[in-house]
N, C-alpha and C. Protein backbone atom coordinates (compact mmCIF):
# COMPACT_ATOMS: atom_id res chain seq x y z
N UNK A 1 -35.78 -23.63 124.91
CA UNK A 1 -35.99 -25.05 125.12
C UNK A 1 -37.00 -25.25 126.23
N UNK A 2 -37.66 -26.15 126.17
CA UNK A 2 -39.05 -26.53 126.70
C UNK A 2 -38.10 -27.40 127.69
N UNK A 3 -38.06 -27.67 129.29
CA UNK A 3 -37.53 -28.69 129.98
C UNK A 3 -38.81 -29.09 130.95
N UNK A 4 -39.11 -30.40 130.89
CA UNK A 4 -40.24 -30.70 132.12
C UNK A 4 -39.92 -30.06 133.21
N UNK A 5 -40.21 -29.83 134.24
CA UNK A 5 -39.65 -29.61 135.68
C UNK A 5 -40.71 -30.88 136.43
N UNK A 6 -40.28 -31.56 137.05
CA UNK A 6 -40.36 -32.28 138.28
C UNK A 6 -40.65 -32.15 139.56
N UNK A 7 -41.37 -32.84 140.00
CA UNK A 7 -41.63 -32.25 141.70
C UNK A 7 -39.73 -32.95 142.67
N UNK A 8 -40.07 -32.50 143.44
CA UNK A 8 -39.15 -32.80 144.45
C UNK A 8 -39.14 -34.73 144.78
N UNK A 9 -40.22 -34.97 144.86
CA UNK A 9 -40.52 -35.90 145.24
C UNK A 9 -39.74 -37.50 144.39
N UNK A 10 -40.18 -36.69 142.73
CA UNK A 10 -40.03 -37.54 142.03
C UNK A 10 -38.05 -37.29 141.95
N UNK A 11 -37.63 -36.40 141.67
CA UNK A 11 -35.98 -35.96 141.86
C UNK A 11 -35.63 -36.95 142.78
N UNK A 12 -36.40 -36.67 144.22
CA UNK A 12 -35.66 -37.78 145.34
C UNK A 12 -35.73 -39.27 145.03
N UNK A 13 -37.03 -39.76 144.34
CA UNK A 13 -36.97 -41.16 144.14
C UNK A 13 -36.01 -41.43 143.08
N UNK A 14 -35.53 -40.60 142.23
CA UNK A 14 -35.08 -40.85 140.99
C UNK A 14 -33.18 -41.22 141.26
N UNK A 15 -33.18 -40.04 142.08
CA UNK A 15 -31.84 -40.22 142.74
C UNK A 15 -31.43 -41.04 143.90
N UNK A 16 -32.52 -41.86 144.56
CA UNK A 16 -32.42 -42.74 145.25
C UNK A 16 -32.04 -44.30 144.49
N UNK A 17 -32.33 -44.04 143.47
CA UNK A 17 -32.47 -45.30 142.65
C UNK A 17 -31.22 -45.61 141.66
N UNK A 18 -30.79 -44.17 141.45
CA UNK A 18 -29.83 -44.15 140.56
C UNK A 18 -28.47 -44.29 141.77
N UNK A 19 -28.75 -44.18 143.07
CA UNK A 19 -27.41 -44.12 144.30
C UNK A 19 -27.33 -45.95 144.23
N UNK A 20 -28.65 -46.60 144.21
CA UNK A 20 -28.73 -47.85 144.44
C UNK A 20 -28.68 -48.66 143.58
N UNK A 21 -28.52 -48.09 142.16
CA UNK A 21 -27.48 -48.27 140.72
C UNK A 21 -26.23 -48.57 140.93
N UNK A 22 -25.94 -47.18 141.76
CA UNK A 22 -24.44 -47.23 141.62
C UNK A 22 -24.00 -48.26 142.85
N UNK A 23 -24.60 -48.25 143.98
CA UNK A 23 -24.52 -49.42 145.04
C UNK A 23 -24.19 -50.67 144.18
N UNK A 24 -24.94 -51.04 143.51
CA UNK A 24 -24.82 -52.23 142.98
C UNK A 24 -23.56 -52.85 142.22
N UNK A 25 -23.20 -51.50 142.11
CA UNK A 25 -21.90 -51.75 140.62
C UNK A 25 -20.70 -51.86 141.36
N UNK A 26 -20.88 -51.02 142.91
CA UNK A 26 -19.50 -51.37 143.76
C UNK A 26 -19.60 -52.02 145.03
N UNK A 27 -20.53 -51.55 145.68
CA UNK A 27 -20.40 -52.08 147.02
C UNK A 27 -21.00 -53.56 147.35
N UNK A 28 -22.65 -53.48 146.92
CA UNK A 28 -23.52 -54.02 147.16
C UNK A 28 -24.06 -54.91 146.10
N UNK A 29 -23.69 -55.68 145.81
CA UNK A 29 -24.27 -55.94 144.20
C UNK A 29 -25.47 -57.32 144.01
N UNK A 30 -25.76 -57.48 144.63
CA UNK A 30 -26.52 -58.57 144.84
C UNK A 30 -28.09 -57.92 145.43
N UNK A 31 -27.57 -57.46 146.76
CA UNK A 31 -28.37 -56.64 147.47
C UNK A 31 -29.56 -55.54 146.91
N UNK A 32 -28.52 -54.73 146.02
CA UNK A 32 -28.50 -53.56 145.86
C UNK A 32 -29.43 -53.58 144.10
N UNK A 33 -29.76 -54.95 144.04
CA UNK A 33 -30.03 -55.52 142.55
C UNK A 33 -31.85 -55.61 143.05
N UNK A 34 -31.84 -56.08 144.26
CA UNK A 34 -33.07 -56.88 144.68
C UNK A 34 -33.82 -55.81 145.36
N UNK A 35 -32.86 -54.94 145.79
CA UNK A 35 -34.17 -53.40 146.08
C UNK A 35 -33.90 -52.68 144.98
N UNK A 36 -33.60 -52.34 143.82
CA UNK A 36 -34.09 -51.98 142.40
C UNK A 36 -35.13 -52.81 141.92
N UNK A 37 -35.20 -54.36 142.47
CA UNK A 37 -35.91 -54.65 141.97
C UNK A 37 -37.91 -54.34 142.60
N UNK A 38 -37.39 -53.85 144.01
CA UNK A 38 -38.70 -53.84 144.54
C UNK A 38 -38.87 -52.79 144.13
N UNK A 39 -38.47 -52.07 144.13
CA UNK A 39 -39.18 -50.76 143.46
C UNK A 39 -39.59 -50.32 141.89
N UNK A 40 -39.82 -51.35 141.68
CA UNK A 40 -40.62 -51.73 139.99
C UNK A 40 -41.94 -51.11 140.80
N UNK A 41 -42.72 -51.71 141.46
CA UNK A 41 -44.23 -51.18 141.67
C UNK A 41 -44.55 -50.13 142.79
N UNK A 42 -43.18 -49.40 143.02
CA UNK A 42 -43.73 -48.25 143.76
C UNK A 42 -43.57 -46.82 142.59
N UNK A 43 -43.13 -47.66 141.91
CA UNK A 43 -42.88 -46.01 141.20
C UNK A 43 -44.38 -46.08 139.89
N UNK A 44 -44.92 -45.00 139.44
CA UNK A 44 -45.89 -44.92 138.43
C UNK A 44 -45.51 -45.00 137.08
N UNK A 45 -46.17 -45.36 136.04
CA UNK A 45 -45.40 -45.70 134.96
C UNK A 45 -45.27 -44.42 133.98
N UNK A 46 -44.20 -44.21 133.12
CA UNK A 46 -44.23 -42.90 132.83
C UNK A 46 -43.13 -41.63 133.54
N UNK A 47 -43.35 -41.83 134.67
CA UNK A 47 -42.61 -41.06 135.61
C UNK A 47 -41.21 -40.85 135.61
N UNK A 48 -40.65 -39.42 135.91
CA UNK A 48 -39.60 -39.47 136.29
C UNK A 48 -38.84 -40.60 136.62
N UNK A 49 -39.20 -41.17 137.70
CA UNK A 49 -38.27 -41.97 138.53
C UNK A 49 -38.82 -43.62 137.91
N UNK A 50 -39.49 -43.75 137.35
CA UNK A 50 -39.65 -45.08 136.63
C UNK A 50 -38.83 -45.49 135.77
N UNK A 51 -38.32 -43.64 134.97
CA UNK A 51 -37.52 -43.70 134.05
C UNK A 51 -36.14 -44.12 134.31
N UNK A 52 -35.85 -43.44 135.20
CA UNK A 52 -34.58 -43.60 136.17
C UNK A 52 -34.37 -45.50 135.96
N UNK A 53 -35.17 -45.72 136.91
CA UNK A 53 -35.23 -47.00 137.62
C UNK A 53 -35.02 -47.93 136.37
N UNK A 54 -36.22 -47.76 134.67
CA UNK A 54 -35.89 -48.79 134.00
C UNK A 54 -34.42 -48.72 133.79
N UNK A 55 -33.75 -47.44 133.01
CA UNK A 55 -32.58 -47.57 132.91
C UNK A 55 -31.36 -48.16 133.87
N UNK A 56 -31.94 -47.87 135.62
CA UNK A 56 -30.64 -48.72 135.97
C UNK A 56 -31.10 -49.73 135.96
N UNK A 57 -31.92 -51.29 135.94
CA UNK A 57 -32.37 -51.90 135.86
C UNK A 57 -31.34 -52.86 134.50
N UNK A 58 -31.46 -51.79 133.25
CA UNK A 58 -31.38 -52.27 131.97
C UNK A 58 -29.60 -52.27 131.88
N UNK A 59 -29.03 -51.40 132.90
CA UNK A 59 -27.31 -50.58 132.72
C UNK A 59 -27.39 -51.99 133.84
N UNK A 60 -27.36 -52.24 134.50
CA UNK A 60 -26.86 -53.80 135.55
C UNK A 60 -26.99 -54.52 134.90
N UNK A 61 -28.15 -54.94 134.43
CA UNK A 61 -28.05 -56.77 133.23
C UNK A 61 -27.31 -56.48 132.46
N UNK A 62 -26.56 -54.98 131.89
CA UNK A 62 -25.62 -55.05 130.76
C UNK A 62 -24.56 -55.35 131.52
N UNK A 63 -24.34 -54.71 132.72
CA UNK A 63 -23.11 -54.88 132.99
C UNK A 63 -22.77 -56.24 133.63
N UNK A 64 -23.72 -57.01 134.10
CA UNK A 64 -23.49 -58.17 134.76
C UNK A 64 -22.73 -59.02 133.58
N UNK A 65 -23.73 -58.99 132.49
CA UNK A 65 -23.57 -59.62 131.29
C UNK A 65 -22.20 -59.36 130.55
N UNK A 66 -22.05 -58.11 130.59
CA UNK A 66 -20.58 -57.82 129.95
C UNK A 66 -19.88 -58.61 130.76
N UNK A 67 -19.85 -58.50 132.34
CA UNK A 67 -18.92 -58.84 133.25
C UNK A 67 -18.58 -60.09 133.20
N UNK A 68 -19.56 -60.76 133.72
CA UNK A 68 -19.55 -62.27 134.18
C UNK A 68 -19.40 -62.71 132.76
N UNK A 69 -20.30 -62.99 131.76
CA UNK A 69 -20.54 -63.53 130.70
C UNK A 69 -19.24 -63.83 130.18
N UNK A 70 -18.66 -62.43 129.90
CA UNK A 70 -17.62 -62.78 128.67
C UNK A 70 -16.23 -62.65 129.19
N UNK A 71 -15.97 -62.42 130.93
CA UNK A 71 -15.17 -63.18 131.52
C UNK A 71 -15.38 -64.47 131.86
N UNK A 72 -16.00 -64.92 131.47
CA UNK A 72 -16.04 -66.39 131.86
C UNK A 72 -15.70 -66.94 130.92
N UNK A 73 -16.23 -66.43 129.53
CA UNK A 73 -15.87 -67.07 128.29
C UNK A 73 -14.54 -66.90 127.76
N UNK A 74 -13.81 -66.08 128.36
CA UNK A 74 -12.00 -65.29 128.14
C UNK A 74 -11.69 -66.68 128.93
N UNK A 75 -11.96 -66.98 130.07
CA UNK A 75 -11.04 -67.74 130.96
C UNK A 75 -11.39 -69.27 130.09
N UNK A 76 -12.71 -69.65 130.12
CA UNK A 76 -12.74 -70.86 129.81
C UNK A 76 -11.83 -71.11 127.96
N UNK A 77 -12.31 -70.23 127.17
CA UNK A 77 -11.17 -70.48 125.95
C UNK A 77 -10.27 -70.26 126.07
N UNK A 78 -9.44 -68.93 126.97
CA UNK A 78 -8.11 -69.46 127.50
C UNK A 78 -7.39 -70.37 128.11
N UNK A 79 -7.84 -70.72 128.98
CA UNK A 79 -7.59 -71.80 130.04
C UNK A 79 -7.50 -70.70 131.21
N UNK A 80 -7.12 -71.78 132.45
CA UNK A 80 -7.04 -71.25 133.70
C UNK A 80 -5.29 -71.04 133.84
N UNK A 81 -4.36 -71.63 133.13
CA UNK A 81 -3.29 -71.29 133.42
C UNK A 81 -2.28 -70.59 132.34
N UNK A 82 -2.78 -69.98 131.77
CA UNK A 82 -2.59 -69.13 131.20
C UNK A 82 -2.41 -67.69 131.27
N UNK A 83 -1.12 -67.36 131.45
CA UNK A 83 -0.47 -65.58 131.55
C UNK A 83 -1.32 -65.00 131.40
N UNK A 84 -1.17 -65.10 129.85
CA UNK A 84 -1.91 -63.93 128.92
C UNK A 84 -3.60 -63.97 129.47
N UNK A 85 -4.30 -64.96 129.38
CA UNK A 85 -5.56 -64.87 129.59
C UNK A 85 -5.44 -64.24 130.82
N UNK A 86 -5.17 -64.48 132.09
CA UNK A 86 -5.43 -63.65 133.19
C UNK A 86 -4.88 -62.22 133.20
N UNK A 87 -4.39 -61.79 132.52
CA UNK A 87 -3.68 -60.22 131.65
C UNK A 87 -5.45 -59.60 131.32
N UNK A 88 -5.48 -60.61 130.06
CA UNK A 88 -6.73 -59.96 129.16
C UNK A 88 -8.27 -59.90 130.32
N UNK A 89 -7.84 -61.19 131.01
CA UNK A 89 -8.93 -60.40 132.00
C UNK A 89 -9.44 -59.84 132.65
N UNK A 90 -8.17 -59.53 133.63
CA UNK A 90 -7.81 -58.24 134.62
C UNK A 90 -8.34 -57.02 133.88
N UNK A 91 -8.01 -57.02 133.00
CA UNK A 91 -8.04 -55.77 132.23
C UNK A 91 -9.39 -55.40 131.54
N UNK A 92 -10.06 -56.48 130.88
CA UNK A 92 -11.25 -56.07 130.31
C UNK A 92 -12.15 -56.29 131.56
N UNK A 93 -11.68 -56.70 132.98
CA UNK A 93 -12.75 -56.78 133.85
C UNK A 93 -13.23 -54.93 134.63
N UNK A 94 -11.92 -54.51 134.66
CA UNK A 94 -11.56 -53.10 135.36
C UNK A 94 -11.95 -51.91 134.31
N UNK A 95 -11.80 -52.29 133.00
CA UNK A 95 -11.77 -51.42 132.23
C UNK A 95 -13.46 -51.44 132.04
N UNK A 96 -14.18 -52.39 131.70
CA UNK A 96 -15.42 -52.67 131.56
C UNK A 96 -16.45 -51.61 132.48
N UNK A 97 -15.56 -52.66 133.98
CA UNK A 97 -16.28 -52.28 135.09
C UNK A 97 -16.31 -50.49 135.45
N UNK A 98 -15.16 -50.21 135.00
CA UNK A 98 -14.87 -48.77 135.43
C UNK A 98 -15.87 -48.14 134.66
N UNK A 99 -16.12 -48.37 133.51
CA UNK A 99 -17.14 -47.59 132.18
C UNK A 99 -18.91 -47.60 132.47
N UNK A 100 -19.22 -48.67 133.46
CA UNK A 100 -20.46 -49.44 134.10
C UNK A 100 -20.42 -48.18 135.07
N UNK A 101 -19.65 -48.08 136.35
CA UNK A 101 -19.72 -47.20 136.71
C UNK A 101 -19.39 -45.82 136.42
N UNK A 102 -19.05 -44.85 135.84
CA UNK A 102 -19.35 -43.95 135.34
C UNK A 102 -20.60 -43.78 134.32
N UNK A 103 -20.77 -44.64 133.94
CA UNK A 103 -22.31 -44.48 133.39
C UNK A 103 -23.71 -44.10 134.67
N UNK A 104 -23.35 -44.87 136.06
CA UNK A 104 -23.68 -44.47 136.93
C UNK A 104 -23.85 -44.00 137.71
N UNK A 105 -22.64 -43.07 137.65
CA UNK A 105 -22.26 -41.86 138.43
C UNK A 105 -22.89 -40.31 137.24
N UNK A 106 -23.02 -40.72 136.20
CA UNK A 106 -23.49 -39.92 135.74
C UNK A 106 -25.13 -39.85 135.63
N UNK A 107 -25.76 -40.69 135.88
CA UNK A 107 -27.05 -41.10 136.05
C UNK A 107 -27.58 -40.52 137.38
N UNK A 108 -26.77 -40.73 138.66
CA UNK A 108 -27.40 -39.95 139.70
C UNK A 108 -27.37 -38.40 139.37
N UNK A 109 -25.94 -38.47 138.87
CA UNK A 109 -25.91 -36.74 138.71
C UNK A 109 -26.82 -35.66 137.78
N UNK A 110 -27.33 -36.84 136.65
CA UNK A 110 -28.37 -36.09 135.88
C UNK A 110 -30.10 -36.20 136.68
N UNK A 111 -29.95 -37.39 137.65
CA UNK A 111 -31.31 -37.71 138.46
C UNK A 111 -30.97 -36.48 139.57
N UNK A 112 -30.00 -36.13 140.28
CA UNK A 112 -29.85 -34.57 141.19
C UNK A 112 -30.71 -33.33 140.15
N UNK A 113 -30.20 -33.02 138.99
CA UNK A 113 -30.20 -32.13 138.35
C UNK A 113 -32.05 -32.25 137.95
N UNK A 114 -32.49 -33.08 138.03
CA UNK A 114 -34.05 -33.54 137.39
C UNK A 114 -33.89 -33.87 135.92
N UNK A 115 -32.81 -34.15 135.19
CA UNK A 115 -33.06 -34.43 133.83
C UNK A 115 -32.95 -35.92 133.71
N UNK A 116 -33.54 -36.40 132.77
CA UNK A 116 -33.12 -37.49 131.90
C UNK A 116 -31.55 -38.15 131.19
N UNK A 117 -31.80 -39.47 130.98
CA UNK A 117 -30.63 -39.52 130.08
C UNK A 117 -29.94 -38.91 129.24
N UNK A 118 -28.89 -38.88 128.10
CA UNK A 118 -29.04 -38.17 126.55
C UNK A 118 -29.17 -36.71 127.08
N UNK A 119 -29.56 -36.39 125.57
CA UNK A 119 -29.48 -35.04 125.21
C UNK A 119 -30.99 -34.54 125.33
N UNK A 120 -32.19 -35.96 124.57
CA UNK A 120 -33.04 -35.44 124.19
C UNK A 120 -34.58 -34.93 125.81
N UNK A 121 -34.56 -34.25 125.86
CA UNK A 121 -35.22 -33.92 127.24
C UNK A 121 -36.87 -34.35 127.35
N UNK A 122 -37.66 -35.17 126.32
CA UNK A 122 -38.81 -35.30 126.27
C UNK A 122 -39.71 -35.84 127.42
């Protein structure tokens, strides 16, 4: 198997980006959204770490969207005083959220390693 190899350089940006992925999903999320976002024009297009970057970029609007979106839409067709709805939400909020992050914990760990997403290594 043919694998690119990477400079150092690009590994460090890649895994800087994918830490500030995962920042976003727990600690920092607002913050941590708006320096992913500055670093759209430091990175080259093509690149390692561009690659990185679109994907966490694209894994946050999903997850915001999963998050917010369609908890909001559970509560408002449930109501607010409703058991069950605050059950179903707890639950699809943690369960969601937990899956958001491990997608991101696996993202730094493949940005340590120098690979890509997937399987396919192109």
């Amino acid at each position: 198997m043919n694998f690119k190899k990477y400079d150092k350089e690009q590994i460090e940006q890649a895994s800087a980006i994918a830490l500030w992925s995962l920042l976003n999903l727990t600690f920092l999320p607002v913050f941590s959204f708006i320096v992913l976002l500055t670093k759209i024009n430091k990175c080259t297009t093509e690149s390692f770490s561009a690659y990185h970057l679109n994907f966490a970029i694209k894994l946050n609007l999903a997850a915001a969207a999963a998050l917010i979106l369609v908890t909001a839409l559970m509560i408002l067709l449930g109501g607010f005083k409703s058991g069950m709805t605050w059950v179903f939400v707890i639950t699809y909020f943690i369960s969601i959220h937990t899956v958001f992050i491990l997608i991101a914990v696996w993202m730094l760990v493949r940005a340590w390693a120098g690979n890509k997403m997937g399987y396919k290594q192109n």
